[in-house]
Protein backbone atom coordinates (compact mmCIF):
# COMPACT_ATOMS: atom_id res chain seq x y z
CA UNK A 1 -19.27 -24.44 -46.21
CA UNK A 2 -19.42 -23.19 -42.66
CA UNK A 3 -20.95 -20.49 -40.80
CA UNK A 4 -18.62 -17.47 -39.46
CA UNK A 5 -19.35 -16.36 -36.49
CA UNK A 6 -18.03 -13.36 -34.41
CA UNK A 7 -19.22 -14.01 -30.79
CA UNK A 8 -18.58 -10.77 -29.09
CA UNK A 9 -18.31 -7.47 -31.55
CA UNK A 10 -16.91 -5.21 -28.59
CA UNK A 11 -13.78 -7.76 -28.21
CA UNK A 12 -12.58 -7.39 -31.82
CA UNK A 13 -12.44 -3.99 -31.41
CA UNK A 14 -11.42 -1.99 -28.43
CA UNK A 15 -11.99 1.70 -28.27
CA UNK A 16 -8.62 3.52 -28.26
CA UNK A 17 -8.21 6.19 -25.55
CA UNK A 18 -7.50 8.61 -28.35
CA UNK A 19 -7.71 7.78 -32.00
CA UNK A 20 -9.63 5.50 -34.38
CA UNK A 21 -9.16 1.69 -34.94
CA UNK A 22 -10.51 -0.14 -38.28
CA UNK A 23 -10.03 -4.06 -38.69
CA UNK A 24 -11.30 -6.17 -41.38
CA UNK A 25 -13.35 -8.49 -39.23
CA UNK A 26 -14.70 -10.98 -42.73
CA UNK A 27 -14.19 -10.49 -46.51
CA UNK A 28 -15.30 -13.18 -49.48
CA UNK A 29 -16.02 -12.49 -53.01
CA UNK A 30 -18.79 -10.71 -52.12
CA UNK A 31 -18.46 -8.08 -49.33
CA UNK A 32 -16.46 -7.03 -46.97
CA UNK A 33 -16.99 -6.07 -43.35
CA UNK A 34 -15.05 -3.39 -41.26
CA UNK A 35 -14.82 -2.71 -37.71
CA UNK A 36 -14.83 0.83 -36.65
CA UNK A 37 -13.68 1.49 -32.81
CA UNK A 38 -13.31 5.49 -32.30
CA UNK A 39 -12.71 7.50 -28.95
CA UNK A 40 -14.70 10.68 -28.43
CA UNK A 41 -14.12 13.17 -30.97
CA UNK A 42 -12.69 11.07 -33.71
CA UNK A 43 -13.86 11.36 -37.39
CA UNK A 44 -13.82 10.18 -40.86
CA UNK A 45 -13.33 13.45 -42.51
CA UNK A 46 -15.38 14.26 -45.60
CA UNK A 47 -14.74 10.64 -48.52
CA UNK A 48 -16.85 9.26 -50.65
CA UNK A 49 -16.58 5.44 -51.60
CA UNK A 50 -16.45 3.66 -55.13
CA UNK A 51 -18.90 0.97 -53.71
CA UNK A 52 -22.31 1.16 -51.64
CA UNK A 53 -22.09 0.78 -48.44
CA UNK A 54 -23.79 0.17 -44.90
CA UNK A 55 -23.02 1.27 -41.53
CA UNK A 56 -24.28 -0.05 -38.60
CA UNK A 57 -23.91 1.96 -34.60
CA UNK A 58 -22.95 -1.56 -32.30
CA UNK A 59 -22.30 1.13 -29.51
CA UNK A 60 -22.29 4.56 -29.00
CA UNK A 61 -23.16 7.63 -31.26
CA UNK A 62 -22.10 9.03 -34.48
CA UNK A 63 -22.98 12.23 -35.98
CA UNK A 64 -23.11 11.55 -39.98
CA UNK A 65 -22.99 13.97 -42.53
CA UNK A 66 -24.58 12.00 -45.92
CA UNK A 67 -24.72 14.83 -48.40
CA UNK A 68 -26.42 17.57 -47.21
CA UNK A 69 -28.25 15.43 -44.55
CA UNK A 70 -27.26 15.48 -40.70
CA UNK A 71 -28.67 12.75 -38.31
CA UNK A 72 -27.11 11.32 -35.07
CA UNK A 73 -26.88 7.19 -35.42
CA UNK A 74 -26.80 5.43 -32.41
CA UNK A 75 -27.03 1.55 -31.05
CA UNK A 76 -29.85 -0.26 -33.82
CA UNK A 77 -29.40 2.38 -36.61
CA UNK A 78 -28.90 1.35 -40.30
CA UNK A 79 -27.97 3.55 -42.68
CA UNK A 80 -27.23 2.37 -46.58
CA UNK A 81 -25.28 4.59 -48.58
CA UNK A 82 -25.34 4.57 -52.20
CA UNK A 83 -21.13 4.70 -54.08
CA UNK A 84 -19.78 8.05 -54.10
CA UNK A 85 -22.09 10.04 -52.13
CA UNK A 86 -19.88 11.98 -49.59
CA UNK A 87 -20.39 11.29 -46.16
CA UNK A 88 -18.48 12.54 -42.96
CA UNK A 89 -18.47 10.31 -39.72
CA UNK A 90 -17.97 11.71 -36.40
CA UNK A 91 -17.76 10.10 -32.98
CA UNK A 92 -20.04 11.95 -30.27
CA UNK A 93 -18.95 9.49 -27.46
CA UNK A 94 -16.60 6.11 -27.95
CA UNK A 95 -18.19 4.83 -30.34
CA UNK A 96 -18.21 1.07 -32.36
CA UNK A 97 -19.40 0.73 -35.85
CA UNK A 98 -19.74 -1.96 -38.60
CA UNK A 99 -19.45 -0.79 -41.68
CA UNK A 100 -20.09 -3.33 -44.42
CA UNK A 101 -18.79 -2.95 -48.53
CA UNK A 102 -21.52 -4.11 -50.73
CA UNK A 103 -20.64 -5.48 -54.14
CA UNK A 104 -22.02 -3.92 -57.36
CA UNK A 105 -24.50 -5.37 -59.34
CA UNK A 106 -22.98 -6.64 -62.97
CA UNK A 107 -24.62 -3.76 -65.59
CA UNK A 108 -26.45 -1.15 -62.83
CA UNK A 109 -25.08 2.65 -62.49
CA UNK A 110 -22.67 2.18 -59.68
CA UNK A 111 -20.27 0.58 -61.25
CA UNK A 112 -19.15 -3.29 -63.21
């Protein structure tokens, strides 16, 4: 077994002058991770997703809809979002964000 390591976030995912790049940067059995990179502007209209989920600002900010909550994430904030609650995402500047797929637990609400 041996450790993955990404050395430099930023490099795997370049900010697009206009538009919004996603790259599965690791996936196993267990989770996946996705790299967000979106220009000014961009969003994630309103989705919900089948599995919990948490994303993470590596640079910039995002305005977040989650529900009927609005917050502004930035650099350091976590947010964990429980399957199928709807959430918007919304770039306020170029912004980078990790958004990791959590697996379900065998026999709990959310799912198998």
């Amino acid at each position: 077994m041996t450790a993955t390591v990404i050395d430099d976030l930023t490099a795997e995912l370049p900010i697009p002058e206009d538009g919004t790049l996603s790259r599965v940067l690791y996936r196993d059995e267990r989770l996946r991770l996705v790299g967000f990179a979106f220009a000014a502007g961009q969003e994630l209209t309103e989705h919900t997703s089948p599995l919990p989920v948490v994303i993470q600002v590596v640079q910039g900010r995002l305005h977040l809809v989650l529900g009927e909550e609005k917050r502004v994430a930035t650099p350091g904030s976590w947010v964990h979002l429980p399957s199928r609650l709807p959430h918007t995402v919304r770039a306020i500047e170029p912004t980078i964000m990790l958004l990791t797929v959590l697996p379900t637990v065998s026999g709990s609400p959310d799912g198998v």
